[in-house]
Protein backbone atom coordinates (compact mmCIF):
# COMPACT_ATOMS: atom_id res chain seq x y z
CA UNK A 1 70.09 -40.93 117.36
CA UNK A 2 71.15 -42.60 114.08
CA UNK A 3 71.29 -46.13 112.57
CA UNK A 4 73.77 -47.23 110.08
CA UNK A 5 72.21 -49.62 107.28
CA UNK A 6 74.64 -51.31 105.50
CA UNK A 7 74.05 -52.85 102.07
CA UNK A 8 75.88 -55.79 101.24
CA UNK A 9 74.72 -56.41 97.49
CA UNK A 10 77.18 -55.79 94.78
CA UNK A 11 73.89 -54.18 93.39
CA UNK A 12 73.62 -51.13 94.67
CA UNK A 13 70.49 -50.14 93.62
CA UNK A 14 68.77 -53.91 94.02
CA UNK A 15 66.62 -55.90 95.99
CA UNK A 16 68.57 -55.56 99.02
CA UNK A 17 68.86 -51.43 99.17
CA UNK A 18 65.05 -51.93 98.14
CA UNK A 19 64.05 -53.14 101.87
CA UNK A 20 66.41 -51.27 103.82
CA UNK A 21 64.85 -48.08 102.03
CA UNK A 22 61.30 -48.97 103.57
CA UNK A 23 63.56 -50.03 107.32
CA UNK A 24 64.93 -46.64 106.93
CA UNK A 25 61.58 -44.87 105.90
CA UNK A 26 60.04 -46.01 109.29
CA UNK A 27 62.99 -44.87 111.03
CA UNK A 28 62.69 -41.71 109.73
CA UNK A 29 59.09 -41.23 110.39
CA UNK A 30 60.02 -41.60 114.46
CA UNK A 31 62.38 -39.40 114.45
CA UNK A 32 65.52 -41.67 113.88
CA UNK A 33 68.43 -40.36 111.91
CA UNK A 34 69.54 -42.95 109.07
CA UNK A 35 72.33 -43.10 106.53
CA UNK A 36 72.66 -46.77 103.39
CA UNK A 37 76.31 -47.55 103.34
CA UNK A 38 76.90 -49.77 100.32
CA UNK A 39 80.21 -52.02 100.64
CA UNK A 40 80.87 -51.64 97.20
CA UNK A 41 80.46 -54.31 93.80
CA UNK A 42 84.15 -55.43 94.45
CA UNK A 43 84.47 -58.82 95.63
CA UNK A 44 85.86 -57.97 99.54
CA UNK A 45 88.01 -60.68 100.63
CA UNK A 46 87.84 -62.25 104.64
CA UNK A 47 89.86 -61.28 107.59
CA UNK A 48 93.29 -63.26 107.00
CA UNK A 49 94.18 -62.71 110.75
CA UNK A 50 97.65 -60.70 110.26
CA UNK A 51 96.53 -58.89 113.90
CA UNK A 52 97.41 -55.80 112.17
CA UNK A 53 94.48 -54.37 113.15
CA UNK A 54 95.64 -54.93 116.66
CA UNK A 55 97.76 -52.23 116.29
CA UNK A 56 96.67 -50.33 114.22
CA UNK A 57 92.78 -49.82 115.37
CA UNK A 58 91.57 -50.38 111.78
CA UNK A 59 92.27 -53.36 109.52
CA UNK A 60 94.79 -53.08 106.76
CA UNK A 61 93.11 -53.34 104.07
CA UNK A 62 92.18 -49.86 103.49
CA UNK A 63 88.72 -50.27 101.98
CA UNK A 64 85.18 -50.00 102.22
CA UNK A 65 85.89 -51.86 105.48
CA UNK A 66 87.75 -48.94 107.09
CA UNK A 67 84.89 -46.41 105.69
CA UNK A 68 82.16 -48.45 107.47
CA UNK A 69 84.21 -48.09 110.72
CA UNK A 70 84.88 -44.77 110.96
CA UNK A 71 81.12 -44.37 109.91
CA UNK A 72 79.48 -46.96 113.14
CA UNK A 73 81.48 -45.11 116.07
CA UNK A 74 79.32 -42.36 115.58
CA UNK A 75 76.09 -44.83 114.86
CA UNK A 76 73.31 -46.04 117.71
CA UNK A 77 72.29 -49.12 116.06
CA UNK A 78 72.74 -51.10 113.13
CA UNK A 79 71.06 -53.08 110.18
CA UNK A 80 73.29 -55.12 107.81
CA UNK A 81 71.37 -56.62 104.60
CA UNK A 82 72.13 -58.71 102.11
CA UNK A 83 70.93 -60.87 99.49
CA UNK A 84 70.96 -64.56 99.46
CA UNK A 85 73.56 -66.57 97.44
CA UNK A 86 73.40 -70.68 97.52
CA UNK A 87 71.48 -70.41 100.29
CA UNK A 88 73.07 -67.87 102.93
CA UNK A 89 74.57 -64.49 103.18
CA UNK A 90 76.35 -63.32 99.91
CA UNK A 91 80.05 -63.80 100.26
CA UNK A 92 81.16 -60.01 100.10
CA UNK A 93 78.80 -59.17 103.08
CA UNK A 94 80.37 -61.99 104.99
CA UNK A 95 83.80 -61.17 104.06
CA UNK A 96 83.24 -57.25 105.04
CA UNK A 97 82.08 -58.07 108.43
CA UNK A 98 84.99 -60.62 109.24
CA UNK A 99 86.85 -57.79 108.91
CA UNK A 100 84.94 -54.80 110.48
CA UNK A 101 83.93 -56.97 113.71
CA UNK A 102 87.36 -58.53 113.87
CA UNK A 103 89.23 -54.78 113.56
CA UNK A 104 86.76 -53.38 116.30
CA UNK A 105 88.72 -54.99 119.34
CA UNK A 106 91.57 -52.22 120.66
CA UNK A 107 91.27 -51.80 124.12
CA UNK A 108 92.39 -47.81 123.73
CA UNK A 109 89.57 -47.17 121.07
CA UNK A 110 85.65 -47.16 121.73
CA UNK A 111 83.79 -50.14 120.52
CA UNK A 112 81.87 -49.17 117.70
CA UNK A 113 79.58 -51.94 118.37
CA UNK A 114 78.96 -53.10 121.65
CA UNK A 115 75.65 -52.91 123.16
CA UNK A 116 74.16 -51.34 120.28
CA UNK A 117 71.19 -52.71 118.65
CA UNK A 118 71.59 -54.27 115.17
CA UNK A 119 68.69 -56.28 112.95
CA UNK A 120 69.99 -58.33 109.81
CA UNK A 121 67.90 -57.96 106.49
CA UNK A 122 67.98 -60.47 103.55
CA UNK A 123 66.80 -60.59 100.22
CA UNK A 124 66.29 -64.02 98.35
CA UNK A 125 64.40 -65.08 94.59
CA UNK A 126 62.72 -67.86 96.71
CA UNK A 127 65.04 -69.96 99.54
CA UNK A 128 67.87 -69.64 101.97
CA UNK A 129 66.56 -66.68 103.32
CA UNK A 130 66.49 -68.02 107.11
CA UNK A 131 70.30 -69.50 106.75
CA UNK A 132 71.56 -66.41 106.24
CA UNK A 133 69.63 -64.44 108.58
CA UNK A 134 71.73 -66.54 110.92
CA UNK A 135 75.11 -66.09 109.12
CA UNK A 136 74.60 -62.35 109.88
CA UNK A 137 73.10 -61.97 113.82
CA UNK A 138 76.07 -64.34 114.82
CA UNK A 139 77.91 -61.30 114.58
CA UNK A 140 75.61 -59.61 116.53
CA UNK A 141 75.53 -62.20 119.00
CA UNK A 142 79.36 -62.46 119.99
CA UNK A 143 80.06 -58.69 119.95
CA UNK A 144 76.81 -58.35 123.13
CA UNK A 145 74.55 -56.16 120.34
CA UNK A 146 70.92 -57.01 121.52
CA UNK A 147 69.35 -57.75 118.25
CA UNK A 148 66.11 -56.40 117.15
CA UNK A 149 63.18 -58.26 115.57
CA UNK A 150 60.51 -57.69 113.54
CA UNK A 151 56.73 -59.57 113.24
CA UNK A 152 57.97 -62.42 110.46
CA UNK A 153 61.47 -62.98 109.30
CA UNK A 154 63.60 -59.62 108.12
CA UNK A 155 63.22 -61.38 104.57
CA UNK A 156 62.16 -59.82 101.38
CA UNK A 157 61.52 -62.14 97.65
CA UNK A 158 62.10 -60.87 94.49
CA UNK A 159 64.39 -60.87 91.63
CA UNK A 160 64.05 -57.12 91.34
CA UNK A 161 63.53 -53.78 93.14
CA UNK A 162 59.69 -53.89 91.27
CA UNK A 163 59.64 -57.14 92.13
CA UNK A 164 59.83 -56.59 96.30
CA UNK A 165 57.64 -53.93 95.57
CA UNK A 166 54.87 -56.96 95.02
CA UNK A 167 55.92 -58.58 98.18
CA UNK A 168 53.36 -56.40 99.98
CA UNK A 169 54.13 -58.62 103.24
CA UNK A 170 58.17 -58.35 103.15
CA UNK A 171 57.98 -54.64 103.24
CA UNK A 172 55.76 -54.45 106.11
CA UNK A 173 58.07 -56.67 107.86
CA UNK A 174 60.46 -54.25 107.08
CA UNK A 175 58.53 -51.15 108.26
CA UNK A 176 57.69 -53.22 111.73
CA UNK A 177 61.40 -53.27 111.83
CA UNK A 178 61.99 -50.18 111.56
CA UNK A 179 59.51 -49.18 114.51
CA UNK A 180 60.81 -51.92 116.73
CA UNK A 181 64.77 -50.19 115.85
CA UNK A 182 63.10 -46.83 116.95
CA UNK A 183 61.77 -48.07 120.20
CA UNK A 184 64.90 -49.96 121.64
CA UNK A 185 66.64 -47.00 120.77
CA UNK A 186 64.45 -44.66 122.67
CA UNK A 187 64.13 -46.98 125.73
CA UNK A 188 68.09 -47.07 126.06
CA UNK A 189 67.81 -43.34 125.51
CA UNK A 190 65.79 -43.19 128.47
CA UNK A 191 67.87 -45.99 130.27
CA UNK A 192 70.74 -43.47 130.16
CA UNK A 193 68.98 -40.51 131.09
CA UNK A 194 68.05 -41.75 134.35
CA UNK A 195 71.74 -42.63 134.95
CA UNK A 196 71.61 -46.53 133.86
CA UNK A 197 74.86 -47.75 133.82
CA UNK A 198 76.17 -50.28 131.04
CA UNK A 199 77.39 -53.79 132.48
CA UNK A 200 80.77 -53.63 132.58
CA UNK A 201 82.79 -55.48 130.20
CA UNK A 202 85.14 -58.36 132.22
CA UNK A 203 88.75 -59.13 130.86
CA UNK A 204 87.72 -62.83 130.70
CA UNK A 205 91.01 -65.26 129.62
CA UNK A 206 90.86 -66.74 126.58
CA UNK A 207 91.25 -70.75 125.48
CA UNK A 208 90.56 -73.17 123.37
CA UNK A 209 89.61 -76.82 124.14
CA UNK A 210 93.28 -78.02 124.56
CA UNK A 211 94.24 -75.85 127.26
C-alpha cells in the first residue's frame, strides 16, 4: 500500500513538507509505503474549463499537474498540504487541484481518486488554518474519498521548519494522522480480501437550478 503526500508550498523545504515528513514517518513505521510530491514554486494557474481533458485523459497543461496524475493511479490514499495564505489554502495548491480533480473524470480511464482515503494538512504563522482545511477536503468530499482525521485539527504553526519543530502538539497531530491513514487503509485491505465489493458508481444526470 502507498500514500501520495502532496506539498503545495512554493517552499519546498518549509513548514508545510515539515509536517507531512512526521505524517509520512508514522506511515512508514506501519508498514505504509509513502512518496512527498512537491507541485513546484511556479505559480500554477486554475482549471479554465477548455474540456480538453475530456479527451484527452489528462489536462493540457502539461505540468506538475499531469506528473501528480500519473503518480495517484498507482496511490491508496492521499494527503494534500499546504500552507495558509490570507486565511485559506495557498493559491497554487488550489489551482493544482482544480485541475488534477477536474482532469480525473474519463469514463475509459480508472479514477485515480475515488474511494480512496485522503487527509488535508495545513501550515499557518498563527490564523486561517481551519478555512483552509475546508478549501482542501471539499475536494475530497465531491470525488466520494472518505477522509481521514486525526485527534485536533491537521494544523501545524510556525514561520519555519525549526519553528514547527516547537509546536510539540502539531506534530503529534500529525503522527495520529498518520496511524489513523494506516488503519483505514488496512481495514479496506481486509474489506477486499474477503471479497467486499465497492458501491457502484450510478450515471446520475446532471443540472443546474434552471433546468
Amino acid at each position: 500500500m502507498k500514500v501520495l503526500l502532496v506539498n503545495g508550498s512554493p517552499h519546498k523545504q518549509g513548514c508545510t513538507n515539515r509536517a507531512l515528513e512526521e505524517v509520512a514517518s508514522a506511515l512508514d513505521a506501519e508498514g505504509i509505503e509513502t512518496q512527498i510530491f512537491w507541485i513546484g514554486a511556479k505559480p500554477v494557474g486554475g482549471c479554465v474549463a477548455c474540456g480538453g481533458c475530456a479527451t484527452r485523459g489528462a489536462c493540457v497543461f502539461n505540468d506538475s499537474v499531469n506528473e501528480c496524475r500519473a503518480l495517484a493511479a498507482g496511490a491508496d490514499g492521499f494527503v494534500f498540504g499546504g500552507p495558509v495564505h490570507y486565511a485559506h489554502a495557498a493559491g497554487s495548491l488550489l489551482g493544482f487541484m482544480d485541475r488534477l480533480f477536474y482532469s480525473n473524470g474519463r469514463a475509459d480511464q480508472p479514477n485515480a481518486f475515488r474511494l480512496k482515503p485522503a487527509a488535508a494538512v495545513v501550515s499557518a504563522r498563527r490564523g486561517g488554518t481551519t478555512a483552509a482545511l475546508d478549501d482542501i477536503q471539499k475536494f475530497f468530499t465531491i470525488s466520494e474519498m472518505p477522509i481521514v482525521a486525526s485527534r485536533y485539527w491537521n494544523q501545524v504553526h510556525g514561520n519555519t521548519p525549526s519553528e514547527v519543530e516547537q509546536d510539540a502538539e502539531g506534530l503529534w497531530t500529525m503522527r495520529q494522522l498518520g496511524r489513523n491513514m494506516a488503519w483505514m487503509l488496512k481495514c479496506l485491505q481486509a474489506g477486499k480480501d474477503a471479497g467486499v465489493v465497492p458501491p457502484e458508481a450510478e450515471m446520475g444526470q446532471r443540472t443546474n437550478f434552471i433546468r
